[in-house]
C-alpha atoms as a PDB file:
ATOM      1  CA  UNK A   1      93.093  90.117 115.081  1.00  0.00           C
ATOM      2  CA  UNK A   2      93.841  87.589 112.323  1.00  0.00           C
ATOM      3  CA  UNK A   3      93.416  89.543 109.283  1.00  0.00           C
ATOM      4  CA  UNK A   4      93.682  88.074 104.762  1.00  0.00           C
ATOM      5  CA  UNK A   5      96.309  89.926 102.974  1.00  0.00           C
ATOM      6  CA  UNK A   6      96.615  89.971  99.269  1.00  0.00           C
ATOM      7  CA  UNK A   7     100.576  90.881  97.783  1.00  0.00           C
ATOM      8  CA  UNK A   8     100.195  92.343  94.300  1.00  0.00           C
ATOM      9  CA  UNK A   9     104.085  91.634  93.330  1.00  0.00           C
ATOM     10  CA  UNK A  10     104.751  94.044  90.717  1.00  0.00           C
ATOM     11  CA  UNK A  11     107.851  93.407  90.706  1.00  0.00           C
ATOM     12  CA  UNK A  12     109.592  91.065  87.894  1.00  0.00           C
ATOM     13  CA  UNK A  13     112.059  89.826  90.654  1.00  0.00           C
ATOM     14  CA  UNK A  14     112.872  89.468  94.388  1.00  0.00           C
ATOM     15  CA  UNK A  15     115.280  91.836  94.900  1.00  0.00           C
ATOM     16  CA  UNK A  16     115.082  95.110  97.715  1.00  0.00           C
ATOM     17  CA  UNK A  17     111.267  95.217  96.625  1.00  0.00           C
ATOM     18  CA  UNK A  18     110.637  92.059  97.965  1.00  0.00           C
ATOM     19  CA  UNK A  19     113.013  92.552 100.706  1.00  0.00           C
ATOM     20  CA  UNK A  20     110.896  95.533 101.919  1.00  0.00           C
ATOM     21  CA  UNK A  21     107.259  92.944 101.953  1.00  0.00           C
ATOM     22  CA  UNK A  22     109.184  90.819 103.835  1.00  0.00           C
ATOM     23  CA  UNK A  23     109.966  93.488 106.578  1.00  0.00           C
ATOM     24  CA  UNK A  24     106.537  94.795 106.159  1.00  0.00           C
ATOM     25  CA  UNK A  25     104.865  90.927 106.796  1.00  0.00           C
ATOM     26  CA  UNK A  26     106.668  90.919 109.742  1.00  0.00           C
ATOM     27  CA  UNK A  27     104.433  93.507 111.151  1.00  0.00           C
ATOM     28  CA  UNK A  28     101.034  92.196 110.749  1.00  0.00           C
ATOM     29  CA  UNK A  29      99.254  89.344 111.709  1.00  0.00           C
ATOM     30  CA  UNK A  30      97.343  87.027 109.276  1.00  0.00           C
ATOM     31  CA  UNK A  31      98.365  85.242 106.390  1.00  0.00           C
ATOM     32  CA  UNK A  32      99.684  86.065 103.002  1.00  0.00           C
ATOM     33  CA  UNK A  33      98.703  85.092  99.359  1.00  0.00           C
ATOM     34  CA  UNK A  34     101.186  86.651  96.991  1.00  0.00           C
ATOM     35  CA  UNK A  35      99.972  87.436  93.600  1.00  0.00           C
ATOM     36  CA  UNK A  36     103.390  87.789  91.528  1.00  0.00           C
ATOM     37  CA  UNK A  37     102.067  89.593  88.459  1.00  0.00           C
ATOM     38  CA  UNK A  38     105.478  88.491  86.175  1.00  0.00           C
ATOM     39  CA  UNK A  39     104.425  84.859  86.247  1.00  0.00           C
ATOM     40  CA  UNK A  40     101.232  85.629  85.490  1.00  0.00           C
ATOM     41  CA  UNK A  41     101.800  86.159  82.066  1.00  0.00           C
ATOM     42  CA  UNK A  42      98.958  88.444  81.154  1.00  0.00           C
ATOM     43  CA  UNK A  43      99.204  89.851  77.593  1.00  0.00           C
ATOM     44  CA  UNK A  44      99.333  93.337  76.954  1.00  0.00           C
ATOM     45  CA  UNK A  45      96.111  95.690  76.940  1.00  0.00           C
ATOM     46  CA  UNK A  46      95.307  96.592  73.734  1.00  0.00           C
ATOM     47  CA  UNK A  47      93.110  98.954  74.163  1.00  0.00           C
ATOM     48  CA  UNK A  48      90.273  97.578  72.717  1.00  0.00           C
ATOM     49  CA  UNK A  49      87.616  99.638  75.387  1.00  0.00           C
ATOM     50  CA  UNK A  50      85.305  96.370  76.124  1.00  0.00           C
ATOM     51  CA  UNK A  51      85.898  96.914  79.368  1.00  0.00           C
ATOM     52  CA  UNK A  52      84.465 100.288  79.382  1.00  0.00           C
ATOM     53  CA  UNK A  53      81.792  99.935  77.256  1.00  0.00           C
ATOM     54  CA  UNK A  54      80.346  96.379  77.297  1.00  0.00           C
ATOM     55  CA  UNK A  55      81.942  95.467  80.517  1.00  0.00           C
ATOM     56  CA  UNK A  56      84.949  94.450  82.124  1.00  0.00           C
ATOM     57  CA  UNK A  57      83.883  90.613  81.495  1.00  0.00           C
ATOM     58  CA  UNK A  58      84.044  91.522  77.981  1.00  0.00           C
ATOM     59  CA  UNK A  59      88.084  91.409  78.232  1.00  0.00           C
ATOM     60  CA  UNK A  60      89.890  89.363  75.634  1.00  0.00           C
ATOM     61  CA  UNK A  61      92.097  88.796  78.965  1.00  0.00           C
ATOM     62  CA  UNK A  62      89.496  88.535  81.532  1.00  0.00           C
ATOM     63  CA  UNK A  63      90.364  84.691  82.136  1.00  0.00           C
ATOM     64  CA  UNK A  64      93.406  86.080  83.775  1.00  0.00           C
ATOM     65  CA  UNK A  65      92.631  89.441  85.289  1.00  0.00           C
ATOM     66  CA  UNK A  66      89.081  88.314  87.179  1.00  0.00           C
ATOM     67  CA  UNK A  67      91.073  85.892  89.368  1.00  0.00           C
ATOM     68  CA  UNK A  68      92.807  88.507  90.595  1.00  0.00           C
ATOM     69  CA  UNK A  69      90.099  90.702  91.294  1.00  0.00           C
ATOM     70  CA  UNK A  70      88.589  88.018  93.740  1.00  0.00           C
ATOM     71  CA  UNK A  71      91.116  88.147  94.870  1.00  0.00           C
ATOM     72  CA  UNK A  72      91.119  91.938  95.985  1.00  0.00           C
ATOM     73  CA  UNK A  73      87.337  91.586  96.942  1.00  0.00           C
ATOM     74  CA  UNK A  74      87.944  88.288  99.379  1.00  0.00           C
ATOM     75  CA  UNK A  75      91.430  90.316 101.147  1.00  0.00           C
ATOM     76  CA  UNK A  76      90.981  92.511 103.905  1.00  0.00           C
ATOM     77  CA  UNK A  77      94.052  94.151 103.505  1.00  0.00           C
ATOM     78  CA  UNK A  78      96.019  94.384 100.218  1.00  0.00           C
ATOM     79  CA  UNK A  79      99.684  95.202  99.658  1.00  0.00           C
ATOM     80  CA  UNK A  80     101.403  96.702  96.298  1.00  0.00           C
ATOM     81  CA  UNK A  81     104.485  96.454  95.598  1.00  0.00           C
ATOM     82  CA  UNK A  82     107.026  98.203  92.882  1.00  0.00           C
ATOM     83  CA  UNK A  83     110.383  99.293  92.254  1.00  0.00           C
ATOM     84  CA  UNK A  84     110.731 101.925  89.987  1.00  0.00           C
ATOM     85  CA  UNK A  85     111.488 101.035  86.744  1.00  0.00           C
ATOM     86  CA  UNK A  86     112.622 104.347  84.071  1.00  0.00           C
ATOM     87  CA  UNK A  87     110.928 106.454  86.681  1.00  0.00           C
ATOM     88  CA  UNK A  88     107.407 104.753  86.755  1.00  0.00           C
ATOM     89  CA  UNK A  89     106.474 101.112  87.544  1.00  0.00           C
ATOM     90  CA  UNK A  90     107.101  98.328  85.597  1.00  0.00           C
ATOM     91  CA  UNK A  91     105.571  96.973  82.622  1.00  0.00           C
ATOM     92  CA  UNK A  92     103.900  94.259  84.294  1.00  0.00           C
ATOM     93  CA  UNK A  93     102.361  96.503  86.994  1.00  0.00           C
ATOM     94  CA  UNK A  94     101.476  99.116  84.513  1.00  0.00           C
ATOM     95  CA  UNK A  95      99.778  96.525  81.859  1.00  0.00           C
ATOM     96  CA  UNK A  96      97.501  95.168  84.997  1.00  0.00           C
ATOM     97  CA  UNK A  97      96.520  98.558  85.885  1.00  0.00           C
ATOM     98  CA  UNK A  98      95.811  99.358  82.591  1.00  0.00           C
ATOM     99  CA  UNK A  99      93.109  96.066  82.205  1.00  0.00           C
ATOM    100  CA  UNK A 100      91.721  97.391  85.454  1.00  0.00           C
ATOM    101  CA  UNK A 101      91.050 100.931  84.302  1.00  0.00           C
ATOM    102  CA  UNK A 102      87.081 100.499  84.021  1.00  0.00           C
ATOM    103  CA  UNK A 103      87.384 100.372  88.022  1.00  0.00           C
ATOM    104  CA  UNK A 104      87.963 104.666  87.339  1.00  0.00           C
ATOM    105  CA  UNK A 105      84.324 104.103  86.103  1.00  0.00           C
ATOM    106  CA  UNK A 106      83.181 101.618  88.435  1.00  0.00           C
ATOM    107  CA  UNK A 107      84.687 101.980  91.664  1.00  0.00           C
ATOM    108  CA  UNK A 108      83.931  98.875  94.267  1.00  0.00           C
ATOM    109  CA  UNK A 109      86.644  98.770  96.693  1.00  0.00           C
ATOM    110  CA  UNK A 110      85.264 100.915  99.182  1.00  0.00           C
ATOM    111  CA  UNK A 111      85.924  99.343 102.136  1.00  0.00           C
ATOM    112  CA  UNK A 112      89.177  98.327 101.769  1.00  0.00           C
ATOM    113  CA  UNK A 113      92.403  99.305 102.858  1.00  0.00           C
ATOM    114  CA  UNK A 114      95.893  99.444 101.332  1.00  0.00           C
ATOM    115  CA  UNK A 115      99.926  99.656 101.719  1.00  0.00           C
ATOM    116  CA  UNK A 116     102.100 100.339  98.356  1.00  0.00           C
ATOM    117  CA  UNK A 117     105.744  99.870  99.205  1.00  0.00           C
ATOM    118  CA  UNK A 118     107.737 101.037  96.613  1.00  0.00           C
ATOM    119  CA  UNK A 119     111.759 100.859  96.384  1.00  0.00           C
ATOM    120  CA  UNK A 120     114.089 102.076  94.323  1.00  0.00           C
ATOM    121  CA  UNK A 121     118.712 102.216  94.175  1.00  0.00           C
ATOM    122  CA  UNK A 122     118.529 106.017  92.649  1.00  0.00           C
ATOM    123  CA  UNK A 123     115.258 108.658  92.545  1.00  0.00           C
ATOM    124  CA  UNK A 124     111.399 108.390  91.625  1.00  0.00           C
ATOM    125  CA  UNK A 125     110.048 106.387  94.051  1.00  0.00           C
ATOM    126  CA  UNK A 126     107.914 109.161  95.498  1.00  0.00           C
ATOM    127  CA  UNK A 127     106.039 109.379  92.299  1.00  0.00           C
ATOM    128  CA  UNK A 128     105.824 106.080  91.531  1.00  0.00           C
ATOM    129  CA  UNK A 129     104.427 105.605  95.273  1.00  0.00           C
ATOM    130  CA  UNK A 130     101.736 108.750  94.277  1.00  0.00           C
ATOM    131  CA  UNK A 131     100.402 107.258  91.203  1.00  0.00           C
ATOM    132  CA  UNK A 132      99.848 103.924  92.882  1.00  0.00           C
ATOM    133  CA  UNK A 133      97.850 105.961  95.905  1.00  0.00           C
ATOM    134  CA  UNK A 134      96.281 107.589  92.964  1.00  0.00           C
ATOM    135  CA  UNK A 135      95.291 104.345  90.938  1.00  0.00           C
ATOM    136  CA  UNK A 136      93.728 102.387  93.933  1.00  0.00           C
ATOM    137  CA  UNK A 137      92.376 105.451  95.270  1.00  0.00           C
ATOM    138  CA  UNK A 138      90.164 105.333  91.796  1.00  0.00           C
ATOM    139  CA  UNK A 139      89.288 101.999  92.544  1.00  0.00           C
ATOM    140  CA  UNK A 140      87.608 103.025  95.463  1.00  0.00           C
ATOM    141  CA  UNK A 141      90.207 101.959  98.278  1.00  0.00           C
ATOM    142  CA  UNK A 142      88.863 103.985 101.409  1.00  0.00           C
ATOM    143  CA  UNK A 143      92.482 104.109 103.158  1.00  0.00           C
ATOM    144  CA  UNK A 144      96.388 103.978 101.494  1.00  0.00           C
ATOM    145  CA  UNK A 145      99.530 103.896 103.716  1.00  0.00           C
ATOM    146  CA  UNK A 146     102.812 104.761 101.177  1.00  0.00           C
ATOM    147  CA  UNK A 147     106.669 103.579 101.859  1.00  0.00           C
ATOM    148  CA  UNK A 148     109.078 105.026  99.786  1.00  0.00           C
ATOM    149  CA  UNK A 149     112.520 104.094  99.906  1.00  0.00           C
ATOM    150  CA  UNK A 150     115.813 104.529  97.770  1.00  0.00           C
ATOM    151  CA  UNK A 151     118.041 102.174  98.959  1.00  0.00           C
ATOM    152  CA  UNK A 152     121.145 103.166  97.290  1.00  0.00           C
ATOM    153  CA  UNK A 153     122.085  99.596  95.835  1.00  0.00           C
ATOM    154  CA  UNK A 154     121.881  98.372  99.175  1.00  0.00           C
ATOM    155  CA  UNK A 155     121.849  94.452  99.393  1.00  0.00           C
ATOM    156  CA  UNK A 156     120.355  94.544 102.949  1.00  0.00           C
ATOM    157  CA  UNK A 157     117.260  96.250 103.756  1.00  0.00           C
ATOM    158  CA  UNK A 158     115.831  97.964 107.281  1.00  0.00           C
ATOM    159  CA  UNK A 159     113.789 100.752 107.524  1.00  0.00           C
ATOM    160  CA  UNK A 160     112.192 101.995 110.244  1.00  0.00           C
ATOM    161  CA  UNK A 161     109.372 103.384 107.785  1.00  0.00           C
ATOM    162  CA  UNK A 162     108.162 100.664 106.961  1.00  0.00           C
ATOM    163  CA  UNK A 163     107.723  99.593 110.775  1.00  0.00           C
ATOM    164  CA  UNK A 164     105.847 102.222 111.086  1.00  0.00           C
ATOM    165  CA  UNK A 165     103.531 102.428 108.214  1.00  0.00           C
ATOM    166  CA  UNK A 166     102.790  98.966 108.046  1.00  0.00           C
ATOM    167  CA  UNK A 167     102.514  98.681 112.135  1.00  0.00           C
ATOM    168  CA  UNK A 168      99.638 101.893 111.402  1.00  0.00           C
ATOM    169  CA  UNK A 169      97.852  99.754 108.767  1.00  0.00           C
ATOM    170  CA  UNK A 170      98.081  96.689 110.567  1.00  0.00           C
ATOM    171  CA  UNK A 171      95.909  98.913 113.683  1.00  0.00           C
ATOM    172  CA  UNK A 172      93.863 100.417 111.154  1.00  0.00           C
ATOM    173  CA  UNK A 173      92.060  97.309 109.701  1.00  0.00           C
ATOM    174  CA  UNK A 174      91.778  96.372 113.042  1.00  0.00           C
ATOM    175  CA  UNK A 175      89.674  98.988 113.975  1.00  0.00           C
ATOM    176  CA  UNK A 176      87.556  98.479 111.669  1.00  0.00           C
ATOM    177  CA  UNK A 177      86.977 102.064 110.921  1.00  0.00           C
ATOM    178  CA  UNK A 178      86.294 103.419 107.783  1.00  0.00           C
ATOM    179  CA  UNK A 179      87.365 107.021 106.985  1.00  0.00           C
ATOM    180  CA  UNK A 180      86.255 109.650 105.230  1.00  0.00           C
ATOM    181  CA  UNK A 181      87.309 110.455 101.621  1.00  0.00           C
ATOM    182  CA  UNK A 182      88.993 113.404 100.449  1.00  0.00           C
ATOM    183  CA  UNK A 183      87.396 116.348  98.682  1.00  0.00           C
ATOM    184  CA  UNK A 184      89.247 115.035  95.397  1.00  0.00           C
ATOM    185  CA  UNK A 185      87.961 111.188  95.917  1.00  0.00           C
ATOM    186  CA  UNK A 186      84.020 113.081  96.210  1.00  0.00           C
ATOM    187  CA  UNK A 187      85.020 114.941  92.920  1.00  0.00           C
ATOM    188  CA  UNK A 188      85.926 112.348  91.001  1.00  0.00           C
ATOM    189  CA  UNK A 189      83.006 109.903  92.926  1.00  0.00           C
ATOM    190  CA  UNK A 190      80.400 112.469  91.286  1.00  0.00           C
ATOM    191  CA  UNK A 191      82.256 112.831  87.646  1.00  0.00           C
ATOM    192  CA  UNK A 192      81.963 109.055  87.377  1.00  0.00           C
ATOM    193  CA  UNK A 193      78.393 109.238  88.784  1.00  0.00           C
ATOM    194  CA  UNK A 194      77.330 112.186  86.229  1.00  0.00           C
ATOM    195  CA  UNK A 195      78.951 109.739  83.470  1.00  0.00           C
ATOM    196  CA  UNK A 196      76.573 107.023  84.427  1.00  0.00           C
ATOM    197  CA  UNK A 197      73.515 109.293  84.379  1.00  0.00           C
ATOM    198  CA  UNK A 198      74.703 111.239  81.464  1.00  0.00           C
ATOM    199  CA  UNK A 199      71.811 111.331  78.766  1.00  0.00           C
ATOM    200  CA  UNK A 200      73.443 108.847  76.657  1.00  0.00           C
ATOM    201  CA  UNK A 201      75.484 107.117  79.056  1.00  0.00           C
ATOM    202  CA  UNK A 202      78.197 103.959  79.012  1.00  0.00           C
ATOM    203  CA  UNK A 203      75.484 100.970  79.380  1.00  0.00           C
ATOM    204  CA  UNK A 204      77.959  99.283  81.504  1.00  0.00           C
ATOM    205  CA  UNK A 205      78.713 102.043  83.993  1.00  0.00           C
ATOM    206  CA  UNK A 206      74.967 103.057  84.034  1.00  0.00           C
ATOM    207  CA  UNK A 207      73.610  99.746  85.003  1.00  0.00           C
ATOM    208  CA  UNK A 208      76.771  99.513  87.533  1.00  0.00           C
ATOM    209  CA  UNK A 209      76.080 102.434  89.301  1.00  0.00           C
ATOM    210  CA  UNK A 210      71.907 101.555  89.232  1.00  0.00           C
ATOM    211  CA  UNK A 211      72.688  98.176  90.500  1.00  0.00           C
ATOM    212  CA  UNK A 212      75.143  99.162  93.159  1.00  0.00           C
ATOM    213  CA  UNK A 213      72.766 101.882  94.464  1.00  0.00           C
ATOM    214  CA  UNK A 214      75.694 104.315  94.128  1.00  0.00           C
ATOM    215  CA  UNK A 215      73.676 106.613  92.238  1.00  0.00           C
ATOM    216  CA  UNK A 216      71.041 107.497  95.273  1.00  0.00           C
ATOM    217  CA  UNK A 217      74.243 108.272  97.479  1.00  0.00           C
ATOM    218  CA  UNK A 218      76.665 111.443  98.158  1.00  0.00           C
ATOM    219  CA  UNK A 219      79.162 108.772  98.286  1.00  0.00           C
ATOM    220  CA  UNK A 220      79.595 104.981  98.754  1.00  0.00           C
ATOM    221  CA  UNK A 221      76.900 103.902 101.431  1.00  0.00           C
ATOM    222  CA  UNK A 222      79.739 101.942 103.791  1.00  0.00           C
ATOM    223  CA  UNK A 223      81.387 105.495 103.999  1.00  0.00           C
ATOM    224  CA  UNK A 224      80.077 108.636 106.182  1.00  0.00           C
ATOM    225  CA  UNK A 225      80.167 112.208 105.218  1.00  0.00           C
ATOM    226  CA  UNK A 226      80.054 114.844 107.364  1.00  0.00           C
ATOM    227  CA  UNK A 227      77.441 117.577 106.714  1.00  0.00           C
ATOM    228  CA  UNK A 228      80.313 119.854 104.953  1.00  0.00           C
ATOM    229  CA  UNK A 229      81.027 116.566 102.565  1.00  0.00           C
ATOM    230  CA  UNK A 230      77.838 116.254 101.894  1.00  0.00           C
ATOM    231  CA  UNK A 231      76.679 119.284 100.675  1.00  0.00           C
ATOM    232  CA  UNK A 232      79.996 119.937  98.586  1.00  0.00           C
ATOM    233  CA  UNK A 233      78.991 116.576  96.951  1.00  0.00           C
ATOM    234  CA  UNK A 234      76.046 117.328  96.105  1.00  0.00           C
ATOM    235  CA  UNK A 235      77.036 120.679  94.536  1.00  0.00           C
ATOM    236  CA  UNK A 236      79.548 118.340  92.702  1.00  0.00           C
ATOM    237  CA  UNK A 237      76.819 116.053  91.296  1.00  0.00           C
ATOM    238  CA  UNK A 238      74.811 119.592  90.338  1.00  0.00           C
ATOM    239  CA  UNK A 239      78.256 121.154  88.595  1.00  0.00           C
ATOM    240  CA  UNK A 240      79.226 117.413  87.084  1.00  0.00           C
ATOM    241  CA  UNK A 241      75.521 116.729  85.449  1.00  0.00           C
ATOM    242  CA  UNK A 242      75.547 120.157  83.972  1.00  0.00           C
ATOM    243  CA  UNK A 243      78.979 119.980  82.587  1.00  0.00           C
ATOM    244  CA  UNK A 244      78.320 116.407  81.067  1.00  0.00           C
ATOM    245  CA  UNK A 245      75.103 116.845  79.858  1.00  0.00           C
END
């Protein structure tokens, strides 16, 4: 099957990082558009909480982070990529994570699926690889596949890992399946959900989750729950309106 993948490069150059997409594009079939986030150019966050609170269209930036986003809602599969950079990803990464944060509040990217390769010549890159799986998994992404690798200042690059992780995700968006989240993903669903119907809540996030018909749902209405998933999320909701409120 003939699938759209998106590369997030987060990487300000092609060195084993982009070594190890290269391996990993040889294992699925479809065609690539690379987003290299260094050339780019997007300036820093500043913090300035539009994006929470009046919406993320309110960015001073959002001329150069909605593009992107498209991007991510027109892909079917999308691919992040990092080395590790003073034990955490790079600025570049970081900085367009950080204009993306509202998506904590307003997840959309519930059906998708994901791969983060990370690389790395020393240590870290297992907890540069979590926080990615933990950022998307805020966005909403329903599956993530992780590749870790220290390649010891290596200037070639095989590794069976990533045959196999990205062969996996390659069969999983095939199948079209869409699994079911985990307990913490239904925790965090209902915090954000609480938030929304708080008694004085973020306009933005309460007209998101009214619009999106997220609110009348144990979780995202593309992805099943089992009875046990259910009812934990709807003790969730209970516990999460009471301690908001």
């Amino acid at each position: 099957m003939f699938m759209k993948y998106l590369i997030i490069n987060g990487s300000p150059r092609r060195g084993n990082t982009w070594k190890a997409i290269e391996q990993v594009k040889k294992n699925l079939n479809g065609e690539f558009e690379e987003v290299h986030l260094i050339k780019k150019k997007i300036p820093m966050c500043n913090g300035c909480y539009n994006c929470f609170n009046d919406g993320e269209e309110r960015c001073p930036h959002w001329d150069r982070i909605n593009p992107i986003i498209e991007k991510i809602r027109k892909c079917d599969g999308l691919i992040i990529a990092s080395p590790v950079y003073a034990m955490n990803v790079p600025a570049v990464l970081k900085n367009f994570m950080d204009h993306v944060a509202y998506l904590y509040h307003r997840p959309e990217f519930f059906t998708k699926k994901a791969i983060i390769v990370v690389t790395t010549a020393g240590a870290g890159q297992k907890d540069v690889a979590k926080y990615i799986d933990e950022t998307v998994r805020h966005w909403g992404v329903n599956k993530v596949y992780k590749v870790s690798i220290a390649c010891g200042g290596k200037d070639t690059l095989e590794s069976d890992e990533i045959d196999k992780a990205s062969k996996k995700f390659q069969n999983d968006l095939e199948s079209g399946k869409l699994h079911s989240p985990k307990f913490t993903d239904i925790i965090f669903y209902n915090a954000w959900k609480a938030m929304a119907l708080a008694d004085e809540p973020i306009e933005a996030d309460a007209k998101y989750w009214r619009e999106k018909d997220l609110i009348n749902n144990d979780f995202a209405p593309e992805v099943k729950l089992n009875v046990i998933k259910k009812l934990f999320s709807k003790i969730m909701f209970v516990m999460m309106k009471r301690f908001i409120n």
